[in-house]
Protein backbone atom coordinates (compact mmCIF):
# COMPACT_ATOMS: atom_id res chain seq x y z
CA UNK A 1 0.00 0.00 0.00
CA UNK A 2 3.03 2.49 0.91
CA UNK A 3 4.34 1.43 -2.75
CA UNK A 4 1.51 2.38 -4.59
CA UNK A 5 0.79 5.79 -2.21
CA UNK A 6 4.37 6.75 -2.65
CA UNK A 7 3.85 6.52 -6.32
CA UNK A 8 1.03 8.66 -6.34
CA UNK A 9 2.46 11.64 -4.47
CA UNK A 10 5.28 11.05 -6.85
CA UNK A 11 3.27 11.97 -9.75
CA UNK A 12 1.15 14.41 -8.24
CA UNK A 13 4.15 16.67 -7.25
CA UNK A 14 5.94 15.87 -10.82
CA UNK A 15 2.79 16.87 -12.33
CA UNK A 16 2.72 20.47 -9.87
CA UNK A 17 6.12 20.72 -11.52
CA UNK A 18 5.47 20.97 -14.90
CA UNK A 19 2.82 23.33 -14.41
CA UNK A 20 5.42 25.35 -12.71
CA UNK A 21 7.38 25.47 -15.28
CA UNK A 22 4.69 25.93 -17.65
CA UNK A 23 3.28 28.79 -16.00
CA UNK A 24 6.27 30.67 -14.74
CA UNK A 25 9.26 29.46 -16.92
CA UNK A 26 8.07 28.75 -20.02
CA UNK A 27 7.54 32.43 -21.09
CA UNK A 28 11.16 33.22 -20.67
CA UNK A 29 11.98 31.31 -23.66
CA UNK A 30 11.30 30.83 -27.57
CA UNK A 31 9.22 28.04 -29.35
CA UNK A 32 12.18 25.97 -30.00
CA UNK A 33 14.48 25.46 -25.99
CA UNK A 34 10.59 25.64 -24.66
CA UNK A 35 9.93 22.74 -26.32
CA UNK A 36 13.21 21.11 -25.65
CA UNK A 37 13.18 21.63 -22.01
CA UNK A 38 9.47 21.06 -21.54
CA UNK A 39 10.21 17.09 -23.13
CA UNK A 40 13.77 17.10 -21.03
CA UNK A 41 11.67 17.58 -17.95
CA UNK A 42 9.04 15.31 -18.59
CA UNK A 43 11.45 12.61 -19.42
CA UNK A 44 13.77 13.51 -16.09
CA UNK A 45 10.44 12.68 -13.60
CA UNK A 46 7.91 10.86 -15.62
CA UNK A 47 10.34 7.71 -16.76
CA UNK A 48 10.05 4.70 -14.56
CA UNK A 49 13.14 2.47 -13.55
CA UNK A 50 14.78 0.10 -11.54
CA UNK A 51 16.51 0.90 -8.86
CA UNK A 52 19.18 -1.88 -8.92
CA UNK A 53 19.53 -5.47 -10.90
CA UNK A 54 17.93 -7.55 -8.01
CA UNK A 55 14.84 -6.29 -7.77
CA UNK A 56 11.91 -5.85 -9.28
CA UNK A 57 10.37 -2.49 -7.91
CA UNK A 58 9.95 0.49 -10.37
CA UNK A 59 11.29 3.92 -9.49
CA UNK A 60 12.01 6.95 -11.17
CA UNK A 61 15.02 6.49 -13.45
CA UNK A 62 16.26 9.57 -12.05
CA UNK A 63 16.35 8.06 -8.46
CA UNK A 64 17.87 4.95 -9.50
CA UNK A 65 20.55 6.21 -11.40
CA UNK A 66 21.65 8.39 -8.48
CA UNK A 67 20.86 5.19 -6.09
CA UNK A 68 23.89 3.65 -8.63
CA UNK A 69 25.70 6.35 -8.51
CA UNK A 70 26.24 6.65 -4.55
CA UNK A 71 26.42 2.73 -4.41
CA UNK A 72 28.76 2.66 -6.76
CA UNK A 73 27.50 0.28 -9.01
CA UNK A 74 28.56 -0.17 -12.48
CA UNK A 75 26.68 -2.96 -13.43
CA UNK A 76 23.46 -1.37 -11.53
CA UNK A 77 23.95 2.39 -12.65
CA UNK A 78 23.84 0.87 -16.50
CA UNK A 79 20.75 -1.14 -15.95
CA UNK A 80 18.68 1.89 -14.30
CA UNK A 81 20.07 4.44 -17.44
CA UNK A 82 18.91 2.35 -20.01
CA UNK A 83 15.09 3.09 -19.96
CA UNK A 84 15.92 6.96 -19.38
CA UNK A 85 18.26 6.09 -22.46
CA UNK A 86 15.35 4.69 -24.88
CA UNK A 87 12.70 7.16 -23.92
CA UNK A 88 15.16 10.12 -24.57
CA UNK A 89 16.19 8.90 -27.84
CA UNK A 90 12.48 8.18 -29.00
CA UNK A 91 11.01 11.58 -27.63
CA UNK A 92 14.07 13.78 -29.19
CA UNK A 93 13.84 11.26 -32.49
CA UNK A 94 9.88 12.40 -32.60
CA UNK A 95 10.40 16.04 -32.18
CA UNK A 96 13.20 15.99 -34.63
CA UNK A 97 11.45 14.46 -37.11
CA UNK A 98 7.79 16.86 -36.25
CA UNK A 99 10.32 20.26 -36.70
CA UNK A 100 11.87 18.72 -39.73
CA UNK A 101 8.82 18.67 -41.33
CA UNK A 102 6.96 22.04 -40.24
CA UNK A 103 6.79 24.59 -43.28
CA UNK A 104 9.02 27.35 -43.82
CA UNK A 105 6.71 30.11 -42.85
CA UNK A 106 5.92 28.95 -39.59
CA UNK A 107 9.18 28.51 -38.73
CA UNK A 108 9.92 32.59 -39.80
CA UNK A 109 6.81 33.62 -37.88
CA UNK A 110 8.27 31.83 -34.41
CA UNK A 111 11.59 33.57 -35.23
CA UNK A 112 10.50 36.76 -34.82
CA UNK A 113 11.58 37.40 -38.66
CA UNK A 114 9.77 39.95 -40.38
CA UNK A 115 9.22 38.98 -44.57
């Protein structure tokens, strides 16, 4: 029950924090490092992990790669970066691929440039 609780508060106060940052941050900055930092975020606390080899309990990846990291676990500190590793890779490969392919005069009227 203290498992499943934890988990809940965990995503509660991840979710409170990117509404912070979409609030009170996000304004600072143009379309392009928004949107960057918005999916580096949501990738730090959203992506589940585990928090050594032995067991079988999710946490965030961010937690169990510093878990590795103070243990000093090679072996461990691989196995908990690989899923923050894959989702990185896909989300950055998606938003690549979705600016790649937006037309030219959008991308002029988020620069600012005047035609």
């Amino acid at each position: 029950m203290a498992y499943a609780l934890s988990w809940v508060v965990y995503v509660l106060m991840a979710v409170l924090i990117m509404f912070a940052f979409e609030r009170y941050v996000s304004t600072w900055f143009s379309r392009q490092p928004r949107i960057f930092i918005r999916a580096l975020l949501a990738i730090v606390l959203f992506t589940p992990g585990f928090v050594s080899a032995g067991t079988v309990y999710l946490v965030p990846a961010c937690v169990g790669i510093l878990f590795n990291i103070l243990a000093k676990s090679g072996d461990g500190l691989l196995k908990a970066s690989l899923p923050m590793l894959l989702v990185s890779s896909v989300v950055f490969g998606v938003l690549f691929f979705l600016e790649s392919r937006r037309p030219a005069d959008e991308l002029q009227a988020d620069d600012g440039v005047a035609e």
